[in-house]
N, C-alpha and C. Protein backbone atom coordinates (compact mmCIF):
# COMPACT_ATOMS: atom_id res chain seq x y z
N UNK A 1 0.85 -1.18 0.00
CA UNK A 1 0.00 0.00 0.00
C UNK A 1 0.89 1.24 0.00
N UNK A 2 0.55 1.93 -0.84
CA UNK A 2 1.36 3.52 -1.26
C UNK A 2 0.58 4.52 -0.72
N UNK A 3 1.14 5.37 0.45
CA UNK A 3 0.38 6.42 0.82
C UNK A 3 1.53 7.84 0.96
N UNK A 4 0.55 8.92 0.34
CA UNK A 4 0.90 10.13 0.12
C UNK A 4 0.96 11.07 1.03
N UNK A 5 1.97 12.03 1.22
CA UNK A 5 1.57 12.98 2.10
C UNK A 5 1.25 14.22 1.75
N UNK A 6 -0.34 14.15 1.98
CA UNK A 6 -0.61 15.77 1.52
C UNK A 6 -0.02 16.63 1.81
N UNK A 7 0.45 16.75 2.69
CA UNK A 7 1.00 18.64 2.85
C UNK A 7 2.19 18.94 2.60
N UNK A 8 2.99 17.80 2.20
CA UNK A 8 4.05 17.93 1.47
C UNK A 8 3.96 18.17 0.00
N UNK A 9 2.33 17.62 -0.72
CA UNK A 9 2.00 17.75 -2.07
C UNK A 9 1.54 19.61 -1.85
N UNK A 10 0.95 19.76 -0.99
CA UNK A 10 0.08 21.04 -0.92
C UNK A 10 1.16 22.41 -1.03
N UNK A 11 2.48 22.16 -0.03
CA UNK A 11 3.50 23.05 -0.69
C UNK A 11 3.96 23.00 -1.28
N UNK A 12 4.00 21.82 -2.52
CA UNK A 12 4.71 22.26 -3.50
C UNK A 12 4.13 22.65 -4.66
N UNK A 13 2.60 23.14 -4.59
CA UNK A 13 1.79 23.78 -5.53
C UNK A 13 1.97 25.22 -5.73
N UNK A 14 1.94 26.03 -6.59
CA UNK A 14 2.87 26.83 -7.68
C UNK A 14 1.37 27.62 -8.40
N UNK A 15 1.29 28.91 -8.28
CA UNK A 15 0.61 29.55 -9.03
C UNK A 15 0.86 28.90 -10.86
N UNK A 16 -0.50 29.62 -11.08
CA UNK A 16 -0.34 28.75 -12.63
C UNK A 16 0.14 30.38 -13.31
N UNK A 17 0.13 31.31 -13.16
CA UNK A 17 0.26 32.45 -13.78
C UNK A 17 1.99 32.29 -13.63
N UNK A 18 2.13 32.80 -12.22
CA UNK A 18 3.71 33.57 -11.72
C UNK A 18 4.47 32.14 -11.50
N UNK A 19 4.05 30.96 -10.95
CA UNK A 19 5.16 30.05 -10.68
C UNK A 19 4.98 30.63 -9.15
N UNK A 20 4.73 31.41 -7.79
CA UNK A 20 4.77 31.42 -6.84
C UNK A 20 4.47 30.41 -5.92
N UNK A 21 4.87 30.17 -4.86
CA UNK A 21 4.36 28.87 -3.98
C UNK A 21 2.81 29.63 -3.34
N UNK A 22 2.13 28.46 -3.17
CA UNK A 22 0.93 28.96 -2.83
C UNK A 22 0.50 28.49 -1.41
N UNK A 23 -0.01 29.21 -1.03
CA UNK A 23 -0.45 29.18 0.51
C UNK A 23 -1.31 27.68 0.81
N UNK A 24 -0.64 27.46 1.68
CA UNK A 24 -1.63 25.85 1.96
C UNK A 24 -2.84 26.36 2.28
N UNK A 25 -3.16 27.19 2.80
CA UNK A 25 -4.63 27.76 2.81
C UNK A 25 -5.59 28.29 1.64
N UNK A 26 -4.46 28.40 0.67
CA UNK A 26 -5.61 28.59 -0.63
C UNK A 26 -6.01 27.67 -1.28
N UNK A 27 -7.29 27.76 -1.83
CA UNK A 27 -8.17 26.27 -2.33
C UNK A 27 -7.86 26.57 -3.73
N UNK A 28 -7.54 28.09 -4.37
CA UNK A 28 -7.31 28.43 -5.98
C UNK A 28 -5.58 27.61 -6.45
N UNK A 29 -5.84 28.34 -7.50
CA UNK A 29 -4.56 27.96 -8.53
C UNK A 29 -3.94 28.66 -8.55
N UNK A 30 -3.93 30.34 -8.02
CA UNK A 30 -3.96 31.47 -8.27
C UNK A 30 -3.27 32.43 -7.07
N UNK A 31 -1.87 32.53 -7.30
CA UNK A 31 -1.42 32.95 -5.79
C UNK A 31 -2.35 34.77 -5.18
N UNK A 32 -2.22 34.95 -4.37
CA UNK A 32 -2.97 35.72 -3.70
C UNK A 32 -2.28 37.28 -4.60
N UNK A 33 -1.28 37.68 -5.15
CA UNK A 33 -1.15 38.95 -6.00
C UNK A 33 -2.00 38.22 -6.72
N UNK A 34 -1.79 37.38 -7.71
CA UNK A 34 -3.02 36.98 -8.89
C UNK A 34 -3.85 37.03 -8.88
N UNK A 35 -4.77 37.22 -7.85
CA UNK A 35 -6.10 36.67 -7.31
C UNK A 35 -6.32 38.22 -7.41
N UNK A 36 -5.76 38.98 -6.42
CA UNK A 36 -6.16 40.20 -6.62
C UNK A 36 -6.27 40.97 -7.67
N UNK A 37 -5.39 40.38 -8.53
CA UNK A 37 -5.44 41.12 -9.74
C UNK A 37 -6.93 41.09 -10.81
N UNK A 38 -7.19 39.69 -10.33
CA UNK A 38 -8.33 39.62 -10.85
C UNK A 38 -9.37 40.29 -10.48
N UNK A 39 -9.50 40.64 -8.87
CA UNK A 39 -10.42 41.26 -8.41
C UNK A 39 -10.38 42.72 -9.27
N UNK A 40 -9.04 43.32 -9.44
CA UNK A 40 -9.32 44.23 -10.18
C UNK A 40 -10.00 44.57 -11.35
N UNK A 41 -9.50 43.68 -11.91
CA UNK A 41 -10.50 43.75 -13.22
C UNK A 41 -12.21 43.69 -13.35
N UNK A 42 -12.16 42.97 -12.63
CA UNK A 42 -14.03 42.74 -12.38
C UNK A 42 -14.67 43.88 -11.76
N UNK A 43 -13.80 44.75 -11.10
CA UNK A 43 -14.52 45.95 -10.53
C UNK A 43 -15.57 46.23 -10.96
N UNK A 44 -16.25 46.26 -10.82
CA UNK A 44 -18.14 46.88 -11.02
C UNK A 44 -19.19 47.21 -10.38
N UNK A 45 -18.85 48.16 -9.46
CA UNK A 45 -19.96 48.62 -8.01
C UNK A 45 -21.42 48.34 -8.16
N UNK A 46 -21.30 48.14 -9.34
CA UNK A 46 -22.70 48.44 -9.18
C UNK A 46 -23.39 46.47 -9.02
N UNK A 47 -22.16 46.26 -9.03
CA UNK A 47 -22.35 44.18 -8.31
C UNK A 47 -22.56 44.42 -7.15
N UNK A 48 -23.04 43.80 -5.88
CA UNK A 48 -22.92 43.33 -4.69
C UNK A 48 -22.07 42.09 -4.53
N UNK A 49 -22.53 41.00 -5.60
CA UNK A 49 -21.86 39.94 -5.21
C UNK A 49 -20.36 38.95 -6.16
N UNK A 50 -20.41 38.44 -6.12
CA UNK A 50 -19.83 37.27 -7.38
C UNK A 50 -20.83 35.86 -7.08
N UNK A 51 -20.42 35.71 -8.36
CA UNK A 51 -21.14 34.00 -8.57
C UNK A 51 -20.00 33.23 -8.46
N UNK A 52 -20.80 31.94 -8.66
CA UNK A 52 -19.51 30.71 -8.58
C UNK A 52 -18.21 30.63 -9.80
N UNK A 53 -18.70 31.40 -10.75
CA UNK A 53 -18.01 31.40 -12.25
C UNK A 53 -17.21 32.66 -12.12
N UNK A 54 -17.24 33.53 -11.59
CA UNK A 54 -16.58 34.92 -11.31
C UNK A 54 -15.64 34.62 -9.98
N UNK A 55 -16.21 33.76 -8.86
CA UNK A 55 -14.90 33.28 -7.55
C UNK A 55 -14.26 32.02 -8.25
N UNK A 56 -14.56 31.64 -9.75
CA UNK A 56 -13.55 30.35 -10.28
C UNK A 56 -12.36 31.25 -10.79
N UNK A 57 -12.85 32.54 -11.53
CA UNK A 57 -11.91 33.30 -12.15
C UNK A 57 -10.97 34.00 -11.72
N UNK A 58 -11.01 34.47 -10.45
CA UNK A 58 -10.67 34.84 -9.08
C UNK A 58 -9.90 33.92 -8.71
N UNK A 59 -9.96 32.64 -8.39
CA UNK A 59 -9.03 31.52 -7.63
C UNK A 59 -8.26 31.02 -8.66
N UNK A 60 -8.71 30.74 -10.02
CA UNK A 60 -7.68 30.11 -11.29
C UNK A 60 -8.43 28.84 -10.98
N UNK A 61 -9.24 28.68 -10.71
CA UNK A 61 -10.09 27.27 -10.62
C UNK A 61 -10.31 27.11 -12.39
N UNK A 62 -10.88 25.69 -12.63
CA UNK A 62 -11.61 25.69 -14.43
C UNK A 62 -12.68 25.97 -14.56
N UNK A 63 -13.31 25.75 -13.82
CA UNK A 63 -15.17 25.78 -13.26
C UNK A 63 -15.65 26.27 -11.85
N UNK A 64 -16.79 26.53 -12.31
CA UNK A 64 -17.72 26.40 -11.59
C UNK A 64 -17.90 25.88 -10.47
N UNK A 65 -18.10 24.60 -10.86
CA UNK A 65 -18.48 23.42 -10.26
C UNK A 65 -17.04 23.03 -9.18
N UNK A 66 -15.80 23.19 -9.57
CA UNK A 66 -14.99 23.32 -8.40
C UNK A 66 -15.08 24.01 -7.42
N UNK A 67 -15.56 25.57 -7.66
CA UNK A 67 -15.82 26.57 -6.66
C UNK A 67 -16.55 26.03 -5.87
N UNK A 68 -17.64 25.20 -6.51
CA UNK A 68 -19.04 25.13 -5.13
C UNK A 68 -18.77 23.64 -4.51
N UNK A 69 -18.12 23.03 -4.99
CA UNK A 69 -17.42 21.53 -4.16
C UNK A 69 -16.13 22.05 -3.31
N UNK A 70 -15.56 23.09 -3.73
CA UNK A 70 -14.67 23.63 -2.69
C UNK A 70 -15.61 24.56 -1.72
N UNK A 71 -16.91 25.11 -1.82
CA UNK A 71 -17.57 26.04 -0.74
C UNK A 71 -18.29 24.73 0.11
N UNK A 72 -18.90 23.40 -0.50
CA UNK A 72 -19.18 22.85 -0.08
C UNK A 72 -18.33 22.17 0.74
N UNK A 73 -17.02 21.82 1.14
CA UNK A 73 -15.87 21.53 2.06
C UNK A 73 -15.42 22.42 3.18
N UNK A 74 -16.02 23.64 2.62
CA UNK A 74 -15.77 24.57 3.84
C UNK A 74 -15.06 25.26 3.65
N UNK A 75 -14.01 25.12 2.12
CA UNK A 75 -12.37 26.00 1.94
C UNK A 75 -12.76 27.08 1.31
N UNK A 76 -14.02 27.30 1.16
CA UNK A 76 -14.04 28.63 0.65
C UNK A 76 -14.73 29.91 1.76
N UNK A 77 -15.13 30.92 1.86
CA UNK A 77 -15.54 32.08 2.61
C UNK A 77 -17.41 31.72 2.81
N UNK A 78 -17.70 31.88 3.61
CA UNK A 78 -19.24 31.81 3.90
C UNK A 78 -19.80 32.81 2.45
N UNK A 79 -20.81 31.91 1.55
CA UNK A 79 -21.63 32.68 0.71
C UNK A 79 -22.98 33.11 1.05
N UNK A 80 -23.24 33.72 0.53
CA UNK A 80 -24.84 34.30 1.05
C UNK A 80 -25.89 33.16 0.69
N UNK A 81 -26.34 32.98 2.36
CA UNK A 81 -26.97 31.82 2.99
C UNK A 81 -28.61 31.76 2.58
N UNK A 82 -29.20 30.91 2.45
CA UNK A 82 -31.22 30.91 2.43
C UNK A 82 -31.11 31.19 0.81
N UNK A 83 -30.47 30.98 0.21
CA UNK A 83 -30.69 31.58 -1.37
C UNK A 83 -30.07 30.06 -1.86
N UNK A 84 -30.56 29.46 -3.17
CA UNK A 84 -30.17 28.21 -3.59
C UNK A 84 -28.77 28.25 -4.24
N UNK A 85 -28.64 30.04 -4.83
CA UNK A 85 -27.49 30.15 -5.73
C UNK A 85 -26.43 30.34 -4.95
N UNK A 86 -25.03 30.11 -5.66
CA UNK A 86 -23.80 29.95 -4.94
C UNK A 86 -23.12 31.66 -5.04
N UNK A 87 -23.49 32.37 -4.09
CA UNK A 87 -23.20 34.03 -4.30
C UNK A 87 -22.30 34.12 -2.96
N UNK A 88 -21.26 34.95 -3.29
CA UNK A 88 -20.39 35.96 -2.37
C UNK A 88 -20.31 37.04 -2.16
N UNK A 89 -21.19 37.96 -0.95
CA UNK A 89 -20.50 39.39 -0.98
C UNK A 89 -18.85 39.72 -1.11
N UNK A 90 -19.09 40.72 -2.48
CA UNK A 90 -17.35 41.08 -2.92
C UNK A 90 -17.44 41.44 -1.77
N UNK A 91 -17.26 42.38 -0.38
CA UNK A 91 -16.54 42.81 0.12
C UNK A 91 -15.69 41.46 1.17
N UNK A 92 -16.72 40.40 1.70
CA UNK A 92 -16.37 39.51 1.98
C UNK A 92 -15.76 38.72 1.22
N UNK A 93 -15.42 38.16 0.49
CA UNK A 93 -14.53 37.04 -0.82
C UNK A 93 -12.98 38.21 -0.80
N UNK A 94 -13.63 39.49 -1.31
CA UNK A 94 -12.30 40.62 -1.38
C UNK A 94 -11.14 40.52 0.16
N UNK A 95 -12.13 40.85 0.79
CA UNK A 95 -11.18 41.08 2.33
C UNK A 95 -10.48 39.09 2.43
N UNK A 96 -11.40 38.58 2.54
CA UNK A 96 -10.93 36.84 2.47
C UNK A 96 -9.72 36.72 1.57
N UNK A 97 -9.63 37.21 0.46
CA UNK A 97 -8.59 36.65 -0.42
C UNK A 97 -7.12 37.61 0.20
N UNK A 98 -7.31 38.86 1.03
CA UNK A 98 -6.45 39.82 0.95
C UNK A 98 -6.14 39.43 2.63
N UNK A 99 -6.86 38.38 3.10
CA UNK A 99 -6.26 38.09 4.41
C UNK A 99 -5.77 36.61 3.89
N UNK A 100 -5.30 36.19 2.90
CA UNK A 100 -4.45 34.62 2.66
C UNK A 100 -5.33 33.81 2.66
N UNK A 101 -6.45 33.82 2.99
CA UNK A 101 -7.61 32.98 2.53
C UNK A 101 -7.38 32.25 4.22
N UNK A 102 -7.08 33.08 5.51
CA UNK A 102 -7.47 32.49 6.72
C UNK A 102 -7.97 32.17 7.34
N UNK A 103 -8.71 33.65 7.05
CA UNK A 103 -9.69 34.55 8.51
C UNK A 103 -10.87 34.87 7.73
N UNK A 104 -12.00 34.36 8.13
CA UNK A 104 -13.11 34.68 6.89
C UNK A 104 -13.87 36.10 8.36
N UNK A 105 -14.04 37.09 7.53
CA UNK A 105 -14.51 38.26 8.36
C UNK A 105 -16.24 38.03 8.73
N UNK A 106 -16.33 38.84 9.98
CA UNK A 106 -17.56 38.56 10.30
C UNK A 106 -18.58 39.53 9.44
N UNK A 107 -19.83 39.31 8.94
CA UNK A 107 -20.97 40.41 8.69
C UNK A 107 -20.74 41.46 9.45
N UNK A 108 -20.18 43.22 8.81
CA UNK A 108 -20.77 44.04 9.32
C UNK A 108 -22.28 44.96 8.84
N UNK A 109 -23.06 45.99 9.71
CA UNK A 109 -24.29 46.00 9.73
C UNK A 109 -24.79 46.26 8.37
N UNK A 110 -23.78 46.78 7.24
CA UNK A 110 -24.17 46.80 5.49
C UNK A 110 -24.45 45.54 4.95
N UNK A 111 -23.43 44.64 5.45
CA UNK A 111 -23.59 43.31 4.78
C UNK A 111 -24.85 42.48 5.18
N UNK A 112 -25.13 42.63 6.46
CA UNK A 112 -25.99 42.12 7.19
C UNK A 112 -27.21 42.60 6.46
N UNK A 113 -27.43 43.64 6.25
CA UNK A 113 -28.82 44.67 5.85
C UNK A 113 -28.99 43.30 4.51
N UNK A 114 -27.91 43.64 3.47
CA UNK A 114 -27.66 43.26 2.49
C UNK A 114 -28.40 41.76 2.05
N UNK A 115 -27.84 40.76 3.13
CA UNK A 115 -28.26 39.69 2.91
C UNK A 115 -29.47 39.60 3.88
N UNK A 116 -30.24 40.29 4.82
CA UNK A 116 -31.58 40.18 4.81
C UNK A 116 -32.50 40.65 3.98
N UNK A 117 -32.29 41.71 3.18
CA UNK A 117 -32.90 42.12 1.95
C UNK A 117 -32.74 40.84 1.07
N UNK A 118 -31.75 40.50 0.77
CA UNK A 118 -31.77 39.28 -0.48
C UNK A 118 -32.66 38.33 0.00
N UNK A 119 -32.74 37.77 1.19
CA UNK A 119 -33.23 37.05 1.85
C UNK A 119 -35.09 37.09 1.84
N UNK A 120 -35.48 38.57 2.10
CA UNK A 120 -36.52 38.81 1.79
C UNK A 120 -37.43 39.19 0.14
N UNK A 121 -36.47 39.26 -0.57
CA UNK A 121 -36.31 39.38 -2.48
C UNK A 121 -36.36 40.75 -2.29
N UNK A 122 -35.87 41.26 -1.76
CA UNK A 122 -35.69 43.04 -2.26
C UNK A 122 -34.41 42.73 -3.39
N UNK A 123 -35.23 43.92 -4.42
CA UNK A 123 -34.11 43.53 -5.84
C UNK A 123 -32.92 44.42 -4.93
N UNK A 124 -32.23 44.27 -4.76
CA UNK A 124 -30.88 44.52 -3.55
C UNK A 124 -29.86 45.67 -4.70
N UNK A 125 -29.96 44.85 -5.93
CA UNK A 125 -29.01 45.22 -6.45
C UNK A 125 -29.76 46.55 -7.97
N UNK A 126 -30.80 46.16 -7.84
CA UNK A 126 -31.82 47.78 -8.76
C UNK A 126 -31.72 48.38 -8.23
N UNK A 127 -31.97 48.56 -6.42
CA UNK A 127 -31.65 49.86 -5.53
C UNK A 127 -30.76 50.61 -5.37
N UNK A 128 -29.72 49.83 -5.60
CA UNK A 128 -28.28 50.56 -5.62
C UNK A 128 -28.36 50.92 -6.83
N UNK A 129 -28.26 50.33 -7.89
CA UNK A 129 -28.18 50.98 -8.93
C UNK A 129 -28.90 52.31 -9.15
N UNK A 130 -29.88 52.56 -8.41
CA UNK A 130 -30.74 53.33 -8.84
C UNK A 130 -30.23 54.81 -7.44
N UNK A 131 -28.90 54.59 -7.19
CA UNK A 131 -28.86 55.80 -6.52
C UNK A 131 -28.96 55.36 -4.33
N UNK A 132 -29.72 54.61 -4.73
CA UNK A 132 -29.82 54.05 -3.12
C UNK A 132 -28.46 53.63 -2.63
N UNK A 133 -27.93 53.91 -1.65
CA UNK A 133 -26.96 53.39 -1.28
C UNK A 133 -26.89 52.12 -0.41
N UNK A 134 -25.99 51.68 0.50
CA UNK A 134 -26.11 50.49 1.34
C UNK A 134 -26.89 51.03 3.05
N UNK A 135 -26.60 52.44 3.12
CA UNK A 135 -27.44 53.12 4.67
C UNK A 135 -28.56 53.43 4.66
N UNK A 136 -29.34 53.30 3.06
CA UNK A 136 -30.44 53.87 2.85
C UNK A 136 -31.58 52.58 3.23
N UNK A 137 -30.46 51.14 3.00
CA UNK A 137 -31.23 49.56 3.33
C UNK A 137 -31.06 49.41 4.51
N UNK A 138 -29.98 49.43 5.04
CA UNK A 138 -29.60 49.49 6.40
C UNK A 138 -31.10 50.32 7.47
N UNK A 139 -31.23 51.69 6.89
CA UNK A 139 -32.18 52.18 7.57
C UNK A 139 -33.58 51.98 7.41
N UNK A 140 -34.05 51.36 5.96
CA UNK A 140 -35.04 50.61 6.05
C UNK A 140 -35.57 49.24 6.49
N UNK A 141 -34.36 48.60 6.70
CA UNK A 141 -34.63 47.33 7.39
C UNK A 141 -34.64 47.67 8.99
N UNK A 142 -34.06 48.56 9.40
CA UNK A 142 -34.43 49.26 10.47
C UNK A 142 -35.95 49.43 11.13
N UNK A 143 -36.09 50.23 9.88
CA UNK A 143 -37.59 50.97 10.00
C UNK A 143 -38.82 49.66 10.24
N UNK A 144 -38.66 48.70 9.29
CA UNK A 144 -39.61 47.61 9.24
C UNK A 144 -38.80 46.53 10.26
N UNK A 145 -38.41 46.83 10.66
CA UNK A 145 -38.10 46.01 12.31
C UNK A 145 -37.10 44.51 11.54
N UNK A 146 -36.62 44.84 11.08
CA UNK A 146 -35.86 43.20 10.34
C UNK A 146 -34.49 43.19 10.85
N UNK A 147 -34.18 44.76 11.27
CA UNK A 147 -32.45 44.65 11.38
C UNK A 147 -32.82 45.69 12.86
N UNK A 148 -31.87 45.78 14.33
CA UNK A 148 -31.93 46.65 15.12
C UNK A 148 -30.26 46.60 15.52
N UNK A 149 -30.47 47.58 16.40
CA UNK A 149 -29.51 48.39 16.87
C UNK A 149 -28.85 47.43 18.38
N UNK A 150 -29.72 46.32 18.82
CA UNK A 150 -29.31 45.69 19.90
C UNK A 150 -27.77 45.04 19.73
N UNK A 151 -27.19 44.99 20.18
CA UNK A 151 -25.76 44.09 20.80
C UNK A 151 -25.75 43.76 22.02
N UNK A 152 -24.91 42.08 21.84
CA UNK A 152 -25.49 41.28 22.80
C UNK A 152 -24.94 41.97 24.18
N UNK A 153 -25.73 41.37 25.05
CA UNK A 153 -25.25 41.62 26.95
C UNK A 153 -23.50 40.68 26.71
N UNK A 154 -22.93 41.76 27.75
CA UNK A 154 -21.57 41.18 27.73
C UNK A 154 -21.81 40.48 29.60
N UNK A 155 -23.00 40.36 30.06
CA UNK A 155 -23.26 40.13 31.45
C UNK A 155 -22.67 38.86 31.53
């Protein structure tokens, strides 16, 4: 019986662009300058999120379908939850890739607004477009009691 040792295979994996060694923590192909680079390009505010085909292009994955068998393992960043499709808030996937793919950041109260609106089908992303910003949801989910101002007892 022949047995392998992963993490001796895992460092010696090599960006496919630069040839860089890649972080045993990254699930891409794509060392973390690369990755970013990509983020650059995709810039488009007027997105909230990425899909599974836009975080493949991002990691140097081939597909799709790798992205969401790697979200389904856990190696990828929490995607926006109660929805069937495989979506990432950019600011979350962005900050994730620019912390080495470690530390997945917690919801702050934009993101939060964000994915209870999606959650409830507010077109999330016509509003913004249309001039609404992310405090303008924030304060309407407020208003209709979905999002508050409580933080927990530290008792």
């Amino acid at each position: 019986m022949v047995t392998t040792c992963l993490i001796g295979k895992m460092s010696e994996r090599k960006c496919i662009r630069c040839e860089n060694p890649l972080s045993m923590y990254n699930p891409g192909d794509l060392c973390r300058p690369c990755q970013e680079k990509e983020i650059e390009k995709m810039r488009d505010e007027s997105k909230l999120h990425y899909d599974a085909q836009e975080a493949a292009r991002i990691l140097g994955l081939q597909s799709a379908t790798s992205v969401k068998r790697k979200a389904q393992k856990g190696e990828l960043p929490p995607r926006v939850p109660a929805i069937k499709k495989y979506l990432w808030f950019r600011t979350i996937f962005d900050s994730w890739v620019g912390l080495d793919h470690q530390i997945t950041p917690v919801l702050d109260e934009e993101n939060q607004a964000m994915l209870i609106a999606l959650k409830l089908g507010w077109p999330v992303e016509q509003m913004t477009g249309y001039g609404y910003d992310t405090g303008y949801l924030v304060d309407q989910l407020k208003k209709f009691g979905y999002l508050t101002d409580d933080k927990p007892s530290t008792n």
